[in-house]
C-alpha atoms as a PDB file:
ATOM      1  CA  UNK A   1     111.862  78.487  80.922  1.00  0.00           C
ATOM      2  CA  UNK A   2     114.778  78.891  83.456  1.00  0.00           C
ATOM      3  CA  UNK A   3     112.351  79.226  86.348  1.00  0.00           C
ATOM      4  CA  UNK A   4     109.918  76.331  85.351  1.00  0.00           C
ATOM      5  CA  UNK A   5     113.055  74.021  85.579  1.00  0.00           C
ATOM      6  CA  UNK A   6     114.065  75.302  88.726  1.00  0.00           C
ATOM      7  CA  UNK A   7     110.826  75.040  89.982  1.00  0.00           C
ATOM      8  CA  UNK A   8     110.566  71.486  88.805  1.00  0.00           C
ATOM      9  CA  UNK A   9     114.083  70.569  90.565  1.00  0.00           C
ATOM     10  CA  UNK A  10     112.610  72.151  93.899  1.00  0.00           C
ATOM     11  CA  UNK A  11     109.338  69.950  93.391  1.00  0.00           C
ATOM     12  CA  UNK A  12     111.317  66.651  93.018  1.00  0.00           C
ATOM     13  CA  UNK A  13     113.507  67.403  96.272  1.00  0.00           C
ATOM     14  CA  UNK A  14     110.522  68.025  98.118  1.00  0.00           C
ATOM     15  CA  UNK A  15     109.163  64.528  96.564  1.00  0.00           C
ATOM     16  CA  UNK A  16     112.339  62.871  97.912  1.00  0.00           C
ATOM     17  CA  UNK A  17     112.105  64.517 101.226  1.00  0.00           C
ATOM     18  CA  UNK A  18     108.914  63.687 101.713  1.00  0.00           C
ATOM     19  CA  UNK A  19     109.582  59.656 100.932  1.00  0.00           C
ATOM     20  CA  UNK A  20     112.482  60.229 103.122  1.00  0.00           C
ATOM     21  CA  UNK A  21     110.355  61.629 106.083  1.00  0.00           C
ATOM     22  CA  UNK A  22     107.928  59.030 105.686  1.00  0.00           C
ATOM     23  CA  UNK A  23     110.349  55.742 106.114  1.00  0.00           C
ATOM     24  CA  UNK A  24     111.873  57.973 109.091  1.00  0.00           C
ATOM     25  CA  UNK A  25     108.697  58.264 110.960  1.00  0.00           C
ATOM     26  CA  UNK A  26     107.867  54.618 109.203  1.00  0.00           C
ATOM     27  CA  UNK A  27     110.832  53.596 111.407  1.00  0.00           C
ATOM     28  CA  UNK A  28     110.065  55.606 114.368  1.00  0.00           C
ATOM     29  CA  UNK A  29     106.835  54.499 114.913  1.00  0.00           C
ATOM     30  CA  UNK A  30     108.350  50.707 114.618  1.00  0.00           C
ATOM     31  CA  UNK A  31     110.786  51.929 117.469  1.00  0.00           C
ATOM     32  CA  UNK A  32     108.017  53.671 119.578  1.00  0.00           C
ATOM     33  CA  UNK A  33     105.685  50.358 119.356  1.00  0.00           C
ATOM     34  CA  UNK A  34     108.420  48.209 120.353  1.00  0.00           C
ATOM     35  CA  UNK A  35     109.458  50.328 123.476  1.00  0.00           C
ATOM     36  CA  UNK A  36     105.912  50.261 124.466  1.00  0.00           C
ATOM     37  CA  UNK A  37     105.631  46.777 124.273  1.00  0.00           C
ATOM     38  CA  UNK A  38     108.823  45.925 126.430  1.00  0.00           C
ATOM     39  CA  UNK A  39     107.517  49.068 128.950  1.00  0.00           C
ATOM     40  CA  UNK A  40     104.282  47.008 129.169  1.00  0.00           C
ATOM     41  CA  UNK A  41     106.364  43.771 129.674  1.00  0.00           C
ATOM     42  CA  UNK A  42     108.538  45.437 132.422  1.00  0.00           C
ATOM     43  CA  UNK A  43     105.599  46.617 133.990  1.00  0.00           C
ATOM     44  CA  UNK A  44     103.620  43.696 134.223  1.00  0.00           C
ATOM     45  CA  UNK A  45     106.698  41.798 135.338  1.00  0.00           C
ATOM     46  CA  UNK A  46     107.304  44.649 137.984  1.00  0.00           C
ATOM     47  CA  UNK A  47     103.413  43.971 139.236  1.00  0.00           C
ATOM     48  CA  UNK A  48     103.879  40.022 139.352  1.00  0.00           C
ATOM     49  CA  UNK A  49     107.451  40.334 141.471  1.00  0.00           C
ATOM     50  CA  UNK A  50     105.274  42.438 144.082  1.00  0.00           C
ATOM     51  CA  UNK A  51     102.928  40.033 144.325  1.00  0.00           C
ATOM     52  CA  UNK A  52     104.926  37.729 144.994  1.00  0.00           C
ATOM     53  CA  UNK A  53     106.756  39.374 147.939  1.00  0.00           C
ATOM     54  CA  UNK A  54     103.649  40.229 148.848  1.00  0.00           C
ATOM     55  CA  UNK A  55     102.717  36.690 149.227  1.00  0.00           C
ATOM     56  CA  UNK A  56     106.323  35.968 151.230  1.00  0.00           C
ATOM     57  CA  UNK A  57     105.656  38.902 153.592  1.00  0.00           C
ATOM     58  CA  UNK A  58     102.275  38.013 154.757  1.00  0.00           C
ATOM     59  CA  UNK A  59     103.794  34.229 155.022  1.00  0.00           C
ATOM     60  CA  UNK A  60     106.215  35.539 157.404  1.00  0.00           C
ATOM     61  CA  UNK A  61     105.684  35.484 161.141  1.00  0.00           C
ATOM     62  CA  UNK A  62     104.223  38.561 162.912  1.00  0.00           C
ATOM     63  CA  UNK A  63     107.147  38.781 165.242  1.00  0.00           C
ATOM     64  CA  UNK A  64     109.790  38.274 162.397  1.00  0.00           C
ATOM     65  CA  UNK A  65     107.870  41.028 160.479  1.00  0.00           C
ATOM     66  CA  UNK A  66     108.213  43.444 163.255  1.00  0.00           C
ATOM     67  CA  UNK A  67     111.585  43.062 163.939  1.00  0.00           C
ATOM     68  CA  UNK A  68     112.356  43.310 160.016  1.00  0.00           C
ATOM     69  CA  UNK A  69     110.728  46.576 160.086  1.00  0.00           C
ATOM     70  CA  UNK A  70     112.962  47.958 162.871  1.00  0.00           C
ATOM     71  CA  UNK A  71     115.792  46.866 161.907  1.00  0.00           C
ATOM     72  CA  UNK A  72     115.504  48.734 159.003  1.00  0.00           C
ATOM     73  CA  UNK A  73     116.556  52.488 158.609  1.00  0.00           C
END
């Protein structure tokens, strides 16, 4: 009878660890989806700033773009 209450007590700790694993990766995967959303924000607001230096460099004057370019390292 020993062993069936041991084996019991082993069953519920692995019931509790299980619940506890599941809120961990519960909360993990809250983490991951908000670090992919800012990543995606970042990114797109990476893309938009080249555009829009883009859009300043080609308004610049040929001979002021050249001599930006050599003056550079």
């Amino acid at each position: 009878m020993a062993k069936l209450e041991e084996l019991a007590e082993r069953v519920d700790r692995l019931v509790l660890r299980h619940q506890e694993l599941k809120r961990t990766s519960a909360l993990i995967e809250q983490q991951l989806a908000a670090v992919t959303a800012e990543r995606d924000s970042l990114r797109s607001r990476l893309a938009a700033a080249r555009a829009r230096i883009d859009a300043l460099l080609d308004r610049l004057p040929a001979e002021a773009a050249e001599g930006s370019t050599k003056a550079r390292p």
